[in-house]
Protein backbone atom coordinates (compact mmCIF):
# COMPACT_ATOMS: atom_id res chain seq x y z
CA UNK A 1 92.03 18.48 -43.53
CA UNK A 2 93.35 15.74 -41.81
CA UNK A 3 93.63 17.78 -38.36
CA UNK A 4 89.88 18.37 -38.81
CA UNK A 5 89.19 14.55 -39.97
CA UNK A 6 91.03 13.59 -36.70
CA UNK A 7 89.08 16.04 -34.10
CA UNK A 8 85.69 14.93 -35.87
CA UNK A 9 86.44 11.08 -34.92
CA UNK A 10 87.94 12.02 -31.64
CA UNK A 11 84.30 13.92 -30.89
CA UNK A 12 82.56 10.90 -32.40
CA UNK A 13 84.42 8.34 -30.00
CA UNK A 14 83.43 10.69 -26.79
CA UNK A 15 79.88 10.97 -27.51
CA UNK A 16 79.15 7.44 -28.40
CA UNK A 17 81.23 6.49 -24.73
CA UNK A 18 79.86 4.53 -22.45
CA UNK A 19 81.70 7.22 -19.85
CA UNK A 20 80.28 10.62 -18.34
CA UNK A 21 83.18 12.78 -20.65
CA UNK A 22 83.78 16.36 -19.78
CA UNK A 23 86.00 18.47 -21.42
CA UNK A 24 87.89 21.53 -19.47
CA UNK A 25 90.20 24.47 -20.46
CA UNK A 26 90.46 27.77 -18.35
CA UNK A 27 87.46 28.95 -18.95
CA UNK A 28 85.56 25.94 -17.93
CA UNK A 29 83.52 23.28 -19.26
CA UNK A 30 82.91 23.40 -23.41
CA UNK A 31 82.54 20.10 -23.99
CA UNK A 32 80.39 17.27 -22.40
CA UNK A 33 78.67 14.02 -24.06
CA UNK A 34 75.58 13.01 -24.09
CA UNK A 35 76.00 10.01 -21.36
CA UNK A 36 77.38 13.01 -18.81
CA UNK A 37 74.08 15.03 -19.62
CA UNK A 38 72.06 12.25 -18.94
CA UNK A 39 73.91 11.12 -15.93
CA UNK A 40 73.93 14.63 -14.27
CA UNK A 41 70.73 16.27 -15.50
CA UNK A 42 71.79 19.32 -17.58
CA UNK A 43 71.03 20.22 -21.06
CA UNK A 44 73.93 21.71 -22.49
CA UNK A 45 77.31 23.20 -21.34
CA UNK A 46 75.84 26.79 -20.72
CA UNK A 47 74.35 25.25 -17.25
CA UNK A 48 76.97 22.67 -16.72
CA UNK A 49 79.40 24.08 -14.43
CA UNK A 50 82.22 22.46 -13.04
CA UNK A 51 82.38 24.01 -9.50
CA UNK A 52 78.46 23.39 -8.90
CA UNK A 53 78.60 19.43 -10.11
CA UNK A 54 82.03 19.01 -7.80
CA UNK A 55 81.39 18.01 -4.23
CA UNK A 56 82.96 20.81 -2.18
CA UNK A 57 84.83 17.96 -0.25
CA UNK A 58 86.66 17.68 -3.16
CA UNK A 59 87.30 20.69 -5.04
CA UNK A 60 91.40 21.15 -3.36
CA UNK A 61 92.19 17.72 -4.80
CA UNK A 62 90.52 18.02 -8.00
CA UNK A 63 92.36 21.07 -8.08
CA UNK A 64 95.66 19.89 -7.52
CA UNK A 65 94.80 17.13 -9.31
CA UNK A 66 93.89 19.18 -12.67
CA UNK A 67 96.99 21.37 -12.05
CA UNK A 68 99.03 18.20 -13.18
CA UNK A 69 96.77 17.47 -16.00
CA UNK A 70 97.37 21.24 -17.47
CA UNK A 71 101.15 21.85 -16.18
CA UNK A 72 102.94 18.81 -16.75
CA UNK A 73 100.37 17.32 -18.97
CA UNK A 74 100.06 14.45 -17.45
CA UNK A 75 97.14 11.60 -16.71
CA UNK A 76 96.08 11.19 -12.84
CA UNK A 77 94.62 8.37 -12.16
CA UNK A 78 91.07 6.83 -10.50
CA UNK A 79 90.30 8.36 -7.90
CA UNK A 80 86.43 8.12 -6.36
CA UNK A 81 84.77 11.31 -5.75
CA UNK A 82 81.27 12.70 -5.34
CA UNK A 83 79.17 14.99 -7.35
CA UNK A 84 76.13 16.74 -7.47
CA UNK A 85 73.31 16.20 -10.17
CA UNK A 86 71.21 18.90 -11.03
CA UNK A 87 68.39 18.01 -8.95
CA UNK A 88 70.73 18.27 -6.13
CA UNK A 89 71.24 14.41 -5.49
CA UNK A 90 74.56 13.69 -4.49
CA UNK A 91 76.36 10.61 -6.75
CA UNK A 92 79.63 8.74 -6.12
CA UNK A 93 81.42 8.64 -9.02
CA UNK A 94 85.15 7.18 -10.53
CA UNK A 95 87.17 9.52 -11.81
CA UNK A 96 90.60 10.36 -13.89
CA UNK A 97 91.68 12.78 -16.36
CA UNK A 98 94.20 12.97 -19.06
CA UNK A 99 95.40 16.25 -21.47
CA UNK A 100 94.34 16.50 -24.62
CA UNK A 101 96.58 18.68 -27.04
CA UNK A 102 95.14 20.60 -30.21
CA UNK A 103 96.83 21.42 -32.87
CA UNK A 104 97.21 24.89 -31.82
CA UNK A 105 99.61 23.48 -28.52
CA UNK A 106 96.41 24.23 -25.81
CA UNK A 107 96.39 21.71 -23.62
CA UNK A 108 92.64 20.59 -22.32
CA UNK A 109 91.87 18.68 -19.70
CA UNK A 110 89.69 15.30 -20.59
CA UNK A 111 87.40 14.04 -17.51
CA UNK A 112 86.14 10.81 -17.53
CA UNK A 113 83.81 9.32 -14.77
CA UNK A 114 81.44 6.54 -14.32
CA UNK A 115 78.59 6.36 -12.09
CA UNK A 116 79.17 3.61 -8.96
CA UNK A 117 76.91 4.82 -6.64
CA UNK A 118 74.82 1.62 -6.69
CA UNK A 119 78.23 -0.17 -5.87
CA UNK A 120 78.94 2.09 -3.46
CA UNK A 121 75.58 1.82 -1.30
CA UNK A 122 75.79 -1.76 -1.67
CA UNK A 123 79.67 -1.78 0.03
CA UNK A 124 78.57 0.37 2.48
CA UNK A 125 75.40 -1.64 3.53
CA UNK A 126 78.29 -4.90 3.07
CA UNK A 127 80.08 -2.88 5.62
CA UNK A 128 76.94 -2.18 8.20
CA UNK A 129 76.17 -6.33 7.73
CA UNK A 130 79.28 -7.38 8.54
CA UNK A 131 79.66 -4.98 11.28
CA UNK A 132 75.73 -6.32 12.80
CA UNK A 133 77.67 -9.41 12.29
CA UNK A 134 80.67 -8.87 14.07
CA UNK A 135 78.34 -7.79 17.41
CA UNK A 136 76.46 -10.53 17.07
CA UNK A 137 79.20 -12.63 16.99
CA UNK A 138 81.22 -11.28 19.53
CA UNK A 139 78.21 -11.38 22.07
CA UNK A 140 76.84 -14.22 21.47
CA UNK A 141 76.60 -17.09 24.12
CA UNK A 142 77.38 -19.85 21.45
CA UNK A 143 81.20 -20.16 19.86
CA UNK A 144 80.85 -18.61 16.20
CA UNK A 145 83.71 -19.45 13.93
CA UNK A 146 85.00 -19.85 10.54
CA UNK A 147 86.88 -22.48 8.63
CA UNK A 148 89.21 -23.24 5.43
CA UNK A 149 88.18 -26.14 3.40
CA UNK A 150 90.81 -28.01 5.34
CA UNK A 151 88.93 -27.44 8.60
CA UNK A 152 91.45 -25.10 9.57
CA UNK A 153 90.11 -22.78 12.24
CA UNK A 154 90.16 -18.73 10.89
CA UNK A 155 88.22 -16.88 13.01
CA UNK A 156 86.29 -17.54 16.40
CA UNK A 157 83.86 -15.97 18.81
CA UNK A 158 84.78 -14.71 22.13
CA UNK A 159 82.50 -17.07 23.57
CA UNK A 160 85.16 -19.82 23.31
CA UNK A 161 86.70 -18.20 26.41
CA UNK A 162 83.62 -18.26 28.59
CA UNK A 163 82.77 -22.05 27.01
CA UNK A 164 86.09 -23.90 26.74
CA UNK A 165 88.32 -21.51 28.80
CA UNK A 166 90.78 -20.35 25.68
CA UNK A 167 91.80 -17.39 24.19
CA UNK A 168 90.35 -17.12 19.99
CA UNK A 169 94.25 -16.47 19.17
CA UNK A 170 95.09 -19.44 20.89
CA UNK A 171 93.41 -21.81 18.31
CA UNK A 172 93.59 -19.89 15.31
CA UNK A 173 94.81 -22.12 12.30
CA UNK A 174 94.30 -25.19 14.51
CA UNK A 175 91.46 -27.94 13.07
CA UNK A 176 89.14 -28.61 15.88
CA UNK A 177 90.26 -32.28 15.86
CA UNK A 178 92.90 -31.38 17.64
CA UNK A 179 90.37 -30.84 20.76
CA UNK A 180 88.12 -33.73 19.83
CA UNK A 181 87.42 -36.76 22.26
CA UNK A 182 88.79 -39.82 19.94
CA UNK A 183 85.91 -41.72 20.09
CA UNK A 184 83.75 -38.81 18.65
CA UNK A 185 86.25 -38.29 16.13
CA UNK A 186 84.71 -40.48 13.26
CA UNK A 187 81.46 -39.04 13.64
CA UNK A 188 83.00 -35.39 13.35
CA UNK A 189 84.64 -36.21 10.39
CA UNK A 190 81.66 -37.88 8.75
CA UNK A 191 79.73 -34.46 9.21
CA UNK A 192 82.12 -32.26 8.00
CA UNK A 193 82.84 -34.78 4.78
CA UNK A 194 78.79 -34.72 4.34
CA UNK A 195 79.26 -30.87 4.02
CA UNK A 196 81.86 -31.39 1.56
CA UNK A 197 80.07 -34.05 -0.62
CA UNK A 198 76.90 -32.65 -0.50
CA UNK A 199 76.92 -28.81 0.64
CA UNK A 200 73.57 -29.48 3.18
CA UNK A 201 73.62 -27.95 6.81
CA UNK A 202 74.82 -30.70 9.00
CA UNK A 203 74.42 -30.71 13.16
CA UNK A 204 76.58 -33.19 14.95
CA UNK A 205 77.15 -33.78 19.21
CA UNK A 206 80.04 -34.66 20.45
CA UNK A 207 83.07 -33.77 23.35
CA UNK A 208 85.21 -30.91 23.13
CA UNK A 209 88.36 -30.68 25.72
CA UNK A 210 88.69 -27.60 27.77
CA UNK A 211 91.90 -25.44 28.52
CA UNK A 212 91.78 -27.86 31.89
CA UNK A 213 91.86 -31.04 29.59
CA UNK A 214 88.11 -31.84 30.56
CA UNK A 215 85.73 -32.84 28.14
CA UNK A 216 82.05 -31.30 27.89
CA UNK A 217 79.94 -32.40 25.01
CA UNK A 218 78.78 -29.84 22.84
CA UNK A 219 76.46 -29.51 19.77
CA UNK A 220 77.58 -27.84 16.14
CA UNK A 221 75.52 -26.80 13.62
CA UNK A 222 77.56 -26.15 10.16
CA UNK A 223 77.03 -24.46 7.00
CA UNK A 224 79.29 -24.65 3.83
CA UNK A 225 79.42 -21.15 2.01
CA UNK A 226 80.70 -18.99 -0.72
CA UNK A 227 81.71 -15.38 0.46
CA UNK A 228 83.91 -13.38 -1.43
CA UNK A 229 84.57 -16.31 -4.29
CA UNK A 230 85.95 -18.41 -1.54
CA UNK A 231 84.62 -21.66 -0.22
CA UNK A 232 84.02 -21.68 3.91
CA UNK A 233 82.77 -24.02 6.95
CA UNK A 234 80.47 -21.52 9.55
CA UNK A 235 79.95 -23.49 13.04
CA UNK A 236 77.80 -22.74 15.32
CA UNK A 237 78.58 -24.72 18.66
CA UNK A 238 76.79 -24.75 21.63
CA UNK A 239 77.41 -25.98 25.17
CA UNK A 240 74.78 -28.76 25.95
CA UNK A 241 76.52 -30.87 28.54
CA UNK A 242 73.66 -30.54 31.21
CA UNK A 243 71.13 -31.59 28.48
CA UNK A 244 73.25 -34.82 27.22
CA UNK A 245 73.34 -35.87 30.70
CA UNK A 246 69.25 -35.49 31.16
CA UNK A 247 68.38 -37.20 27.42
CA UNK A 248 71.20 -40.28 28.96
CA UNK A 249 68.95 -40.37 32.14
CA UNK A 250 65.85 -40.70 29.62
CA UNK A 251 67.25 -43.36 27.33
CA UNK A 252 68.93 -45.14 30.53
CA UNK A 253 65.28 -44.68 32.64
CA UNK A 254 63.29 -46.30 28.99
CA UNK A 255 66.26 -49.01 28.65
CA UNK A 256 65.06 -50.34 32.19
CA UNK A 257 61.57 -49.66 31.15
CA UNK A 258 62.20 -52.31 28.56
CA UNK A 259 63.94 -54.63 30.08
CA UNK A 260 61.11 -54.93 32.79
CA UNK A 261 58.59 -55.39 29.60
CA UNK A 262 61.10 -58.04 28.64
CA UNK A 263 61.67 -59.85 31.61
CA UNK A 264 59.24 -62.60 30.90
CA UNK A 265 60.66 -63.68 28.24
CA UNK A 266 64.15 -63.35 29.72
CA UNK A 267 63.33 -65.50 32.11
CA UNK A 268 61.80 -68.37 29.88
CA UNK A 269 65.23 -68.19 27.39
CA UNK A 270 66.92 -69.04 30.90
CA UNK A 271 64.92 -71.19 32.25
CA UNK A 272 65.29 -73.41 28.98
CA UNK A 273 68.90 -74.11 29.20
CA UNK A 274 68.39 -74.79 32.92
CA UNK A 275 65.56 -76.98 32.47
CA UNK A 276 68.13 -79.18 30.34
CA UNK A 277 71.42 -78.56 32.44
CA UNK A 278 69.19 -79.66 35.84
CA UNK A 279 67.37 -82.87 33.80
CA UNK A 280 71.04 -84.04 33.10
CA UNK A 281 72.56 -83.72 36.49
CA UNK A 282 69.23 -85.74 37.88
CA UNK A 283 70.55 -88.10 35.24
CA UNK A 284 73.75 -88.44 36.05
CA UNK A 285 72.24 -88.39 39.69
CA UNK A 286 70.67 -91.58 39.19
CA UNK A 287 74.15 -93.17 37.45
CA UNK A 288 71.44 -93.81 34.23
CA UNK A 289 74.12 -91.85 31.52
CA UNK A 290 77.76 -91.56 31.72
CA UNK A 291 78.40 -87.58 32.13
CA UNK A 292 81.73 -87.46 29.58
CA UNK A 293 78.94 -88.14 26.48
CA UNK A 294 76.79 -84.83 27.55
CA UNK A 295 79.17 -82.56 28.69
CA UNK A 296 79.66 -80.43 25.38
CA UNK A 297 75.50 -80.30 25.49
CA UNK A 298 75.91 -78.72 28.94
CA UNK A 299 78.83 -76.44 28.01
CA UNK A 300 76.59 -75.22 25.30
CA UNK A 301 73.48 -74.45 27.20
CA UNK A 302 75.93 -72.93 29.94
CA UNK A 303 77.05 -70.67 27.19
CA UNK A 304 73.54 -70.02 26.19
CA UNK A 305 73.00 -68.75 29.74
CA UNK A 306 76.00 -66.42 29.74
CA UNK A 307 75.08 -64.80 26.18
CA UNK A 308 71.85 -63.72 27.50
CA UNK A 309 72.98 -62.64 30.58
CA UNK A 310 75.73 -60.71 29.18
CA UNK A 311 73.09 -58.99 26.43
CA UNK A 312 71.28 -57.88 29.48
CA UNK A 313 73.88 -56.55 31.27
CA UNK A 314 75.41 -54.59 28.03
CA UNK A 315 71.91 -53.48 27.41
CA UNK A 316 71.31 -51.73 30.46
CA UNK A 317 74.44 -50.24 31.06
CA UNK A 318 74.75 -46.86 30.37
CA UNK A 319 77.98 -46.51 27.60
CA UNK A 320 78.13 -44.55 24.39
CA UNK A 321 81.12 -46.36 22.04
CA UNK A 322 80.80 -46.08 18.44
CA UNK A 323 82.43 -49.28 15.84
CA UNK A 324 81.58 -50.46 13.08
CA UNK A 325 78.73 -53.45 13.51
CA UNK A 326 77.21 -55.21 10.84
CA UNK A 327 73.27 -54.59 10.91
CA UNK A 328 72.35 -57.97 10.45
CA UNK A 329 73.86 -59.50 13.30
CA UNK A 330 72.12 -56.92 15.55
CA UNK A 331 68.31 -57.84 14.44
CA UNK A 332 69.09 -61.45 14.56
CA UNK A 333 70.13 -60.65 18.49
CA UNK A 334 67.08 -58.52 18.86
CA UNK A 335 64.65 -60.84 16.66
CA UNK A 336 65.99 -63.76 19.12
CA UNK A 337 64.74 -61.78 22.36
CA UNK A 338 61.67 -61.07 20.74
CA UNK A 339 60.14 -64.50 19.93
CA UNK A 340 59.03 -64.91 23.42
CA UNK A 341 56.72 -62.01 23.43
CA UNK A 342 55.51 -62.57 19.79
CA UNK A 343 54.85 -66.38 20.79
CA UNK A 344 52.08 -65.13 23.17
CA UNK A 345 50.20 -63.79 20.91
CA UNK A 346 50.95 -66.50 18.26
CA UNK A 347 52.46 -63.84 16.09
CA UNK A 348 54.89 -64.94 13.26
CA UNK A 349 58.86 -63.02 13.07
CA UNK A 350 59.65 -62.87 9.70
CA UNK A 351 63.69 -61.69 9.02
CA UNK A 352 65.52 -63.77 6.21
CA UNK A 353 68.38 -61.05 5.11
CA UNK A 354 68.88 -61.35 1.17
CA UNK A 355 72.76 -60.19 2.34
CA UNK A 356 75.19 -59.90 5.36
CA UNK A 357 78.00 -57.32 6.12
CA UNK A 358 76.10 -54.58 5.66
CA UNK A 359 78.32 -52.12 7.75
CA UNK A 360 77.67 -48.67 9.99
CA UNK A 361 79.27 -47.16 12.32
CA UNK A 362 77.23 -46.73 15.10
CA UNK A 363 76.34 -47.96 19.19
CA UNK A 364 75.18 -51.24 18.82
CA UNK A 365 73.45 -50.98 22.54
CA UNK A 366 71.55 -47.75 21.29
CA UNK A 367 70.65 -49.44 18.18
CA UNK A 368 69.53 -52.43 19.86
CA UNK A 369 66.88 -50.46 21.65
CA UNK A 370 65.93 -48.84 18.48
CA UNK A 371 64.98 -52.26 17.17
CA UNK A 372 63.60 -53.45 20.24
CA UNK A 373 61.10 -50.94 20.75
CA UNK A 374 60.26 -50.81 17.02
CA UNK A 375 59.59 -54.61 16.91
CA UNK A 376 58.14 -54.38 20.41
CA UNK A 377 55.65 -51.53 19.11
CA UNK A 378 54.50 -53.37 16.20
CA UNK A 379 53.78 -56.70 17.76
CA UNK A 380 51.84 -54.90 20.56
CA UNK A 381 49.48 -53.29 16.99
CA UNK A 382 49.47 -56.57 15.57
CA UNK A 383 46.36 -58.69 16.16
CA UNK A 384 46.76 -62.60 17.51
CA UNK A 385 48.14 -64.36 14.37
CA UNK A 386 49.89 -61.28 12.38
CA UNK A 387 53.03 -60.98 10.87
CA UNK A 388 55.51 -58.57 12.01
CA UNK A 389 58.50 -58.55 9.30
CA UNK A 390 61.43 -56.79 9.27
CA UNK A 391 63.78 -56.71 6.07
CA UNK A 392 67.19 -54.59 4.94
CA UNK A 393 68.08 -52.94 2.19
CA UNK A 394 71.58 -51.43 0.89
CA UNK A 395 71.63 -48.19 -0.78
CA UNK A 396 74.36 -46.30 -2.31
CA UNK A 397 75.56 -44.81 0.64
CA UNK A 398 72.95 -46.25 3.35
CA UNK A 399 71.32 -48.92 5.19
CA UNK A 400 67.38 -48.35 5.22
CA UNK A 401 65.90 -51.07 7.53
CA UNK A 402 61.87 -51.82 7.58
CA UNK A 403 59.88 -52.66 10.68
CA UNK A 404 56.45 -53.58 9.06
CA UNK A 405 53.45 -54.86 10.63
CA UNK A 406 49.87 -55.73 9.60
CA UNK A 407 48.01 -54.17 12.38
CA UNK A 408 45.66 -51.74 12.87
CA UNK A 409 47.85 -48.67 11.86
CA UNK A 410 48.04 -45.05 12.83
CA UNK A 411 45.79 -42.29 11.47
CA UNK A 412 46.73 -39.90 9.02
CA UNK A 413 46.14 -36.48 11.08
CA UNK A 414 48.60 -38.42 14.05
CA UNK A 415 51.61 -39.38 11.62
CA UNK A 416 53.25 -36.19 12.60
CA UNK A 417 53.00 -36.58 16.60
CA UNK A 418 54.62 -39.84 16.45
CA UNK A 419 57.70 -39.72 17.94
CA UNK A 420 56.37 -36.11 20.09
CA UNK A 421 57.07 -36.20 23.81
CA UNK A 422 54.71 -38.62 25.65
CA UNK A 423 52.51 -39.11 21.97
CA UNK A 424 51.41 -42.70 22.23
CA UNK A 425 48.36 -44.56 20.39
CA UNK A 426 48.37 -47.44 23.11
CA UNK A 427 46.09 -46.95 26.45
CA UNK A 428 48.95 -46.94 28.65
CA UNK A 429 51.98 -46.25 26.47
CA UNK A 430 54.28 -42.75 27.69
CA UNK A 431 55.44 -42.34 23.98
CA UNK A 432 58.72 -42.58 25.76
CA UNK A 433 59.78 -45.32 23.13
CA UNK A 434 59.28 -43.63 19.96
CA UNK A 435 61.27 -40.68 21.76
CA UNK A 436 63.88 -42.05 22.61
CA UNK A 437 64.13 -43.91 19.49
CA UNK A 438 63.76 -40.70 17.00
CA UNK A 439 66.91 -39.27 19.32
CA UNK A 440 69.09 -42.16 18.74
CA UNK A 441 68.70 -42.28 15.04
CA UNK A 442 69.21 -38.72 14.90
CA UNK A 443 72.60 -39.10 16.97
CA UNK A 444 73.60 -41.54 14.28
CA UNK A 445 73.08 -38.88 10.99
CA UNK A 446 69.57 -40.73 10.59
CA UNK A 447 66.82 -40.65 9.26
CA UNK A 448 63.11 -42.41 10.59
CA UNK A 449 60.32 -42.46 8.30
CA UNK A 450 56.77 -43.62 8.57
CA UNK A 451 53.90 -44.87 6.24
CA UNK A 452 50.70 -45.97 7.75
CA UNK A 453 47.02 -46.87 6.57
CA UNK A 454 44.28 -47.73 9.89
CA UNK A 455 43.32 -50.83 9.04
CA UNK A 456 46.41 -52.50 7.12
CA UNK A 457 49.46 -51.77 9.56
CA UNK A 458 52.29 -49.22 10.11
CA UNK A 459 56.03 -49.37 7.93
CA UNK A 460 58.61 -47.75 10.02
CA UNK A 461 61.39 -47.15 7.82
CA UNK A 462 65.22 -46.27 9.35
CA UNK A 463 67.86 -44.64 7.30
CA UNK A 464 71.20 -45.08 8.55
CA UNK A 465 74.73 -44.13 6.99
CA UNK A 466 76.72 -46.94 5.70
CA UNK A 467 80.14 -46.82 6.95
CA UNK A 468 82.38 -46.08 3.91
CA UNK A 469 80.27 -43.16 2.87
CA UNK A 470 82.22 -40.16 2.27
CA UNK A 471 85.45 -42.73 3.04
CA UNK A 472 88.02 -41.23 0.49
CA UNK A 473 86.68 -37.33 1.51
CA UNK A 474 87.68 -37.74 5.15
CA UNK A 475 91.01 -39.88 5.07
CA UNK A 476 92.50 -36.63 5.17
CA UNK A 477 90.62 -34.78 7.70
């Protein structure tokens, strides 16, 4: 009774499985549950036939296979196999058997498989992906690679050859810092901590030294992601050497552009100081004061001279050197060469900082001309007697600095073009300006935004990175 107890349960367990469960002896199937009927298409064992639901690829193995099963009663593992449903589709399937022993000593043979097909279509279009991938990669013009966490290099494109003149095994568990021009260095790591921090898509410039220890500057685009339950850097780098050196002709053509615009009031913050030094010496000329009680006065405005002469000089020299500057200290420099051309037109600079030492890292010659052609822009909108103010703000992790006028503003359908090659509002402007300036906030990790309304004046907002963002993530970079 207790035999028949025990087959009853055994027959209960099988048909309630969440497994396709065939049962075999010699003479073939005579026992199958209803999961493996449902999964293969039959109705009962009469039509169920082992050699028509096998894949003739494998009928040897699942012979030899079986043979252990009934011989030396033993289980054989998971295997993956195919069969064949009823309706003649073909189905991957896992597989393995063990013996089951009645009470009589027969020995049967228990098959138990699971459908995977799904997982198996899904590996194999994996497979095609990655190998679409893997061509792309390895013809691709731009250097493809992969990184650990640690910016360890784990794979790379053969492009690297044609780019930087070395072999992919050559670099291989090398961090690309190892190839990095110092000065670009900080601004490397600061992208590839952003990624970290904050998982967006960041693009950064910067020069890369070939096999014959030249640099060329080149531009990466990189993506953190998740393959396989692992965390990876993607980089896509590009060679853009030849079109650094053009956008350095642009800025260095719109620098000169400036200065010419400038040069007027140049000339009067000169002329000042000489006005005084040259009213002294006629002084001294005439023997009416004794020289010893003026000379700090005329070391001063001799001084004065040199500053401005030096500004111009750093200004329109082309040099790309990144440190970090306080902000402030560059809008008081460009608010002082301003006042001349806001004077003519009687127009009031307003800049009181609520703070000071608010730190970036940055150019401070590129960011002068930011400011300068901001300011310059908005006093050239403003009518006679407006306010142009500018004003500073410290966020969390950046700087956000307002240019805001009250002039006649931009419409709404031309916000977007501002900042487009050679868009301009003003009858002779080249748009140059706004260009130039969009590309050297950019180069910095910023952002420029705008708010306008015709009538009431223009806000032009820039977002800049303050320099101990992302500070603990990159010490070890």
């Amino acid at each position: 009774m207790a035999s028949r107890n025990n087959e009853l349960d055994f027959v209960q367990v099988v048909n309630n499985s969440m497994s396709a469960t065939i049962i075999l002896n010699d003479n073939g199937i005579i026992f199958a549950n209803p999961y493996c009927y449902e999964l293969l298409g039959y109705k009962d064992t009469e039509t169920l036939i082992w050699q028509e639901i096998l894949h003739p690829e494998f009928h040897d193995i699942c012979k030899e296979r079986l043979l252990k099963v009934f011989t030396n009663k033993q289980t054989v593992h998971v295997m993956e196999q195919k069969m064949i449903r009823n309706d003649g589709e073909i189905i991957d399937v896992e597989v393995f058997a063990t013996p089951y022993i009645d009470k009589s000593g027969e020995v049967y043979a228990q098959i138990h498989f699971r459908d995977i097909t799904k997982r198996k279509r899904y590996e194999e279009e994996l497979k095609k992906s990655e190998e679409k991938y893997r061509l792309m990669s390895e013809n691709a013009s731009d250097i493809i690679s992969e990184h650990d966490m640690e910016g360890r290099i784990l794979y790379l494109s053969p492009s690297i050859k044609e780019v930087l003149g070395f072999d992919s095994e050559e670099l291989f568990h090398l961090t690309p810092c190892d190839f990095i021009h110092k000065d670009d260095l900080n601004r490397v790591r600061y992208c590839y901590a952003k990624i970290l921090h904050t998982g967006e898509t960041s693009t950064v410039r910067y020069r890369l030294m070939d096999k014959d220890k030249k640099y060329i500057w080149v531009e990466t685009r990189k993506k953190l992601v998740l393959y396989k339950k692992e965390k990876k850097i993607i980089a896509i780098t590009r060679d853009v050497d030849e079109q650094i050196q053009t956008e350095k002709m642009l800025m260095q053509s719109e620098k000169l552009a400036l200065l010419g615009e400038l040069s007027t009031g140049i000339v009067h913050e000169i002329k000042n100081p000489l006005t005084s030094i040259k009213g002294f010496l006629q002084l001294m000329k005439a023997g009416t004061i004794n020289i010893k009680d003026y000379l700090t006065i005329l070391n001063s405005e001799i001084e004065r001279i040199e500053s401005i002469a030096g500004d111009i000089l750093s200004f329109a020299k082309p040099q790309e050197k990144l440190e970090n500057l306080d902000i402030t200290n560059i809008i008081d420099d460009v608010m002082l060469l301003m006042e001349v051309q806001a004077s003519k037109k009687d127009i009031e600079l307003q800049w009181n900082p609520v703070k000071r030492n608010m730190i970036l890292s940055g150019d401070e010659t590129q960011l002068k001309q930011v400011f300068i052609n901001l300011i310059k822009n908005a006093i050239e909108a403003t009518s006679n007697g407006g306010k142009v103010k500018v004003a500073v703000e410290e966020e969390v992790s950046s700087i956000h600095i307002q240019v805001i006028d009250n002039g006649e503003g931009i419409p709404a359908d031309k916000l977007d073009e501002v900042g487009q090659s050679f868009f301009t509002t003003k009858e002779k402007g080249t748009g140059l300006g706004l260009m130039v300036t969009n590309k050297i906030v950019k180069n910095h990790h910023g952002k420029v935004l705008i708010d306008s309304e015709v009538g009431k004046g223009t806000t032009f907002t820039i977002q800049l990175p303050k320099v101990e963002s992302y500070s603990k993530v990159v010490d070890n970079i």
